[in-house]
N, C-alpha and C. Protein backbone atom coordinates (compact mmCIF):
# COMPACT_ATOMS: atom_id res chain seq x y z
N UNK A 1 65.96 -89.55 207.67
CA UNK A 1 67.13 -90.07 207.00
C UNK A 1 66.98 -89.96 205.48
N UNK A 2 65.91 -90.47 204.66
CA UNK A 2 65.43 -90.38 203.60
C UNK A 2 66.00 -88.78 202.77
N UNK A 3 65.36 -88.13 203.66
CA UNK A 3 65.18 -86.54 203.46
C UNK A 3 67.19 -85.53 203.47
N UNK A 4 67.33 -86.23 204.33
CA UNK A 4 69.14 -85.78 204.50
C UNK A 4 69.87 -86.76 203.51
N UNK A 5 69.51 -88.03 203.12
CA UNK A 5 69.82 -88.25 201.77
C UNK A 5 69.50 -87.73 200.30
N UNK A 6 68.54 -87.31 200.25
CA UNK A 6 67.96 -86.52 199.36
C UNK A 6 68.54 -85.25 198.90
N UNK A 7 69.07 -84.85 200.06
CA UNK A 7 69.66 -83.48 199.94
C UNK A 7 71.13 -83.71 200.25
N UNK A 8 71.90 -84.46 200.39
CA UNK A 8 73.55 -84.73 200.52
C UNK A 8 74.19 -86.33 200.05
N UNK A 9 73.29 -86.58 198.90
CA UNK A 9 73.83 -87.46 198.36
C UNK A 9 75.29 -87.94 197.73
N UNK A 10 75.44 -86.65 197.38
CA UNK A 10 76.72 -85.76 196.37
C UNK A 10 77.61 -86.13 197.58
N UNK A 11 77.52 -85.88 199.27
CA UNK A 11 78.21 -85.68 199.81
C UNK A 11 79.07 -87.00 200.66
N UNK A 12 78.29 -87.84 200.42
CA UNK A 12 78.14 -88.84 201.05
C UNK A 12 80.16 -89.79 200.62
N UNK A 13 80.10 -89.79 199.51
CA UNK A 13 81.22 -89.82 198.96
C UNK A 13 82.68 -89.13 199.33
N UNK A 14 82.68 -88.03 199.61
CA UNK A 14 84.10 -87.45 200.10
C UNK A 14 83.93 -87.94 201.21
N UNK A 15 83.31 -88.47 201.88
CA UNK A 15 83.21 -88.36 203.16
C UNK A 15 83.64 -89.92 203.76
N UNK A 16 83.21 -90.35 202.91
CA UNK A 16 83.42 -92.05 203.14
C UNK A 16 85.26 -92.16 202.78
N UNK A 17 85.65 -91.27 202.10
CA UNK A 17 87.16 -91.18 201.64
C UNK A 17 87.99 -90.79 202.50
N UNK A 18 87.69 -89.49 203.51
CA UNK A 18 88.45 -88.96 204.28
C UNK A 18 88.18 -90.07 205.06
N UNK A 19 86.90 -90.54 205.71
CA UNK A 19 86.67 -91.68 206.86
C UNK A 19 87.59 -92.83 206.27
N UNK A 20 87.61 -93.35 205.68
CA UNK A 20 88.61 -94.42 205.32
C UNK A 20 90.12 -94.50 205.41
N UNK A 21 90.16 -92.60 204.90
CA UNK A 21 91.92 -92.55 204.88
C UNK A 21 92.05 -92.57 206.84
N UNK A 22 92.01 -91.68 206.82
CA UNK A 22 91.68 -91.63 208.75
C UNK A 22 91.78 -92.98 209.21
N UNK A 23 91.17 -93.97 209.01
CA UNK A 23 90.93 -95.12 209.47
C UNK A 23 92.54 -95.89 209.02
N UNK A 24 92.46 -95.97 207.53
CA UNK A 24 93.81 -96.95 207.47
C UNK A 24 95.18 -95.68 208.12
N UNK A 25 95.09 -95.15 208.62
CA UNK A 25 96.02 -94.15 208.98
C UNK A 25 96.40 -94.42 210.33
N UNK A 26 95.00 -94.42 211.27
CA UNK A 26 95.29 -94.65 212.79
C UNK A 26 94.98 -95.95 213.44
N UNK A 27 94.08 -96.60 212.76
CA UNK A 27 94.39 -97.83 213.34
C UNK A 27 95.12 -98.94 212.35
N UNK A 28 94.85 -99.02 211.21
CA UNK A 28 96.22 -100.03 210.65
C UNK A 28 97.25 -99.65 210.44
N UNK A 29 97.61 -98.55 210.31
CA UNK A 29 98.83 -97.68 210.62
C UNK A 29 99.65 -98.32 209.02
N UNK A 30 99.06 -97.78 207.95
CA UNK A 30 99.46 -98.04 206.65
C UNK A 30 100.13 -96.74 206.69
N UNK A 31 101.56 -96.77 206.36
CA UNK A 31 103.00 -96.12 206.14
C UNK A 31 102.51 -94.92 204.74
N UNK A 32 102.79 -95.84 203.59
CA UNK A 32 102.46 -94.90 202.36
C UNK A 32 101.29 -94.59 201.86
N UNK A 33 100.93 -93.08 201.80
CA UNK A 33 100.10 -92.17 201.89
C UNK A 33 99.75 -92.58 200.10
N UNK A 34 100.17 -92.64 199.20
CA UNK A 34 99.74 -93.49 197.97
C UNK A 34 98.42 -94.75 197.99
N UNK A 35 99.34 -96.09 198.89
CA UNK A 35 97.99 -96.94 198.75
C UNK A 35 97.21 -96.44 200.19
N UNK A 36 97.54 -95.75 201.03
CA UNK A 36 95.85 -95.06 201.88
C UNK A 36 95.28 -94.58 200.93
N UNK A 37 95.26 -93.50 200.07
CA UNK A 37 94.59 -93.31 199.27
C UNK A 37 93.88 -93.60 198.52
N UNK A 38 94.47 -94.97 197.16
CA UNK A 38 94.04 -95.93 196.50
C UNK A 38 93.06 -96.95 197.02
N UNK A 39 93.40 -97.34 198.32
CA UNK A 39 92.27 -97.91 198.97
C UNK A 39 91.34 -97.51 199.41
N UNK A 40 91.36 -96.26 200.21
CA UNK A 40 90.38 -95.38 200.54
C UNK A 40 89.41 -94.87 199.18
N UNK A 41 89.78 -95.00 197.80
CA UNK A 41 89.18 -94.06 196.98
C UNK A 41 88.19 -95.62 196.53
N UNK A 42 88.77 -96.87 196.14
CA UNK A 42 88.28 -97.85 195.94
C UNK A 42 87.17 -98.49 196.71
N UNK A 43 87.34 -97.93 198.19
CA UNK A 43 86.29 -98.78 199.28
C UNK A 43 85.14 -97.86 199.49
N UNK A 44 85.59 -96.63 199.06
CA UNK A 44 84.70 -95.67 199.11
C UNK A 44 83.68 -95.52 198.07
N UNK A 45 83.98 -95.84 196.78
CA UNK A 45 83.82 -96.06 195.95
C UNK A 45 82.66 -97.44 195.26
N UNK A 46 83.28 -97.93 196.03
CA UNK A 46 82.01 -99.82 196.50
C UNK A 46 80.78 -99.34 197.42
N UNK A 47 81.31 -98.50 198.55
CA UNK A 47 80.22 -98.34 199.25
C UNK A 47 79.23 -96.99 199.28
N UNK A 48 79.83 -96.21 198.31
CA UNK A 48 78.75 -95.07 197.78
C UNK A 48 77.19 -95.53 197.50
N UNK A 49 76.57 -94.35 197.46
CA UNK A 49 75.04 -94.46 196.89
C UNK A 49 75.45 -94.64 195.24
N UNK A 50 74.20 -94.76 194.55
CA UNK A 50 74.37 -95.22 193.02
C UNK A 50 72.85 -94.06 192.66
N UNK A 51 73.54 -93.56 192.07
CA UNK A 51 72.24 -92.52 191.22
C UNK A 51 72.51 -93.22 189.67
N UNK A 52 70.84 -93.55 189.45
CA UNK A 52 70.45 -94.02 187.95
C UNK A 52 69.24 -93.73 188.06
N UNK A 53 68.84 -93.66 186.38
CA UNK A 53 67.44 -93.19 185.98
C UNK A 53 67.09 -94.63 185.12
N UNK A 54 65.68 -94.90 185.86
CA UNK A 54 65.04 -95.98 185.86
C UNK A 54 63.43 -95.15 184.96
N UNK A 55 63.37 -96.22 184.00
CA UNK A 55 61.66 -95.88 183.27
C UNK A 55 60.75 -96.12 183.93
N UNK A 56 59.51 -95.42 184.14
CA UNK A 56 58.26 -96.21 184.70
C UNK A 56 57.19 -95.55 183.93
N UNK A 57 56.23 -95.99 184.68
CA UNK A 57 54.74 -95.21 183.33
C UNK A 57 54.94 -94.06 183.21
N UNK A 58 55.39 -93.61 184.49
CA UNK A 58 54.77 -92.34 184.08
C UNK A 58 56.32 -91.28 183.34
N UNK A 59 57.30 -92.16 183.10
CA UNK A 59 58.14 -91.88 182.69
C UNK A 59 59.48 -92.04 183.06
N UNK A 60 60.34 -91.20 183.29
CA UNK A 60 61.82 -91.13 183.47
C UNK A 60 61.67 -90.66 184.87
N UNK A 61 62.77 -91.09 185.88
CA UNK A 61 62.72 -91.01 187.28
C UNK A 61 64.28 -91.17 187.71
N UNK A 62 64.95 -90.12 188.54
CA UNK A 62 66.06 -90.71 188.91
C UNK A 62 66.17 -91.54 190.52
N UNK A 63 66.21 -92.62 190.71
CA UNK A 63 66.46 -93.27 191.51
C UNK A 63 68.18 -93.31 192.55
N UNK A 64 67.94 -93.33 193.44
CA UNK A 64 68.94 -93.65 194.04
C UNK A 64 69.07 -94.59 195.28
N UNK A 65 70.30 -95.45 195.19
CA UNK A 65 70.42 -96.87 195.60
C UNK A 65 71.39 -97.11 196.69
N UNK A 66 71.15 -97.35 197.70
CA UNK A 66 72.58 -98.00 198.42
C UNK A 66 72.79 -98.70 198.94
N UNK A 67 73.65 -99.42 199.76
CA UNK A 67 73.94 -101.11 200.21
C UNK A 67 73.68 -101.44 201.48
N UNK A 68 73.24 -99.92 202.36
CA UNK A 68 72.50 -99.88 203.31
C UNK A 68 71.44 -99.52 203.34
N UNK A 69 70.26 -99.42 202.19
CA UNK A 69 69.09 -99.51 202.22
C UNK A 69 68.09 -99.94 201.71
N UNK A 70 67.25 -100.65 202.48
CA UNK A 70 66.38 -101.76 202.04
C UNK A 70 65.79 -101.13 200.65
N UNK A 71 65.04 -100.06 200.59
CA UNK A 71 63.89 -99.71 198.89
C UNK A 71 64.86 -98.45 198.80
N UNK A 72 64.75 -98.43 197.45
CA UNK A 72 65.72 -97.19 197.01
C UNK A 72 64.49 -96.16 197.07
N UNK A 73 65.63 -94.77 197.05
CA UNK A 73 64.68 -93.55 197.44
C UNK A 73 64.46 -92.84 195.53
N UNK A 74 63.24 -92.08 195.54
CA UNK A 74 63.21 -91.61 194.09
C UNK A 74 64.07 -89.80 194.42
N UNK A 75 64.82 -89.23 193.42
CA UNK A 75 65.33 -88.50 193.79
C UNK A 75 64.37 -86.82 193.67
N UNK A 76 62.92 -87.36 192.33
CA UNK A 76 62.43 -86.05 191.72
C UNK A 76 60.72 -86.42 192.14
């Protein structure tokens, strides 16, 4: 899992958007294609990974973070 995050981090994001629109589409059956969107881009958006660069001794490191995982992964 680690390793397929590592390499489709970037991706993780469109993906949570289409899954969301899909979702308020067929089962809450939200009418205007405007707020599916707006919501979908917002919830998707909360529940993305978080790429930041964190200092440590041995220097600069980009880290990445998400709300489903316990220790964040280093990206380099």
């Amino acid at each position: 899992m680690e390793n397929f995050l590592k390499r489709f981090h970037r991706g993780i994001y469109p993906i949570l958007i289409i899954l969301f629109i899909l979702l308020l589409d067929k089962v809450f059956l939200v009418e205007r294609s405007w707020i599916q969107t707006a919501v979908a881009i917002a919830v998707a958006y909360v529940l993305s990974p978080r790429k930041k660069i964190v200092q440590t001794q041995t220097g600069e490191r980009k880290q990445l973070t998400w709300i489903f995982l316990k220790k964040p992964i280093f990206l380099d």
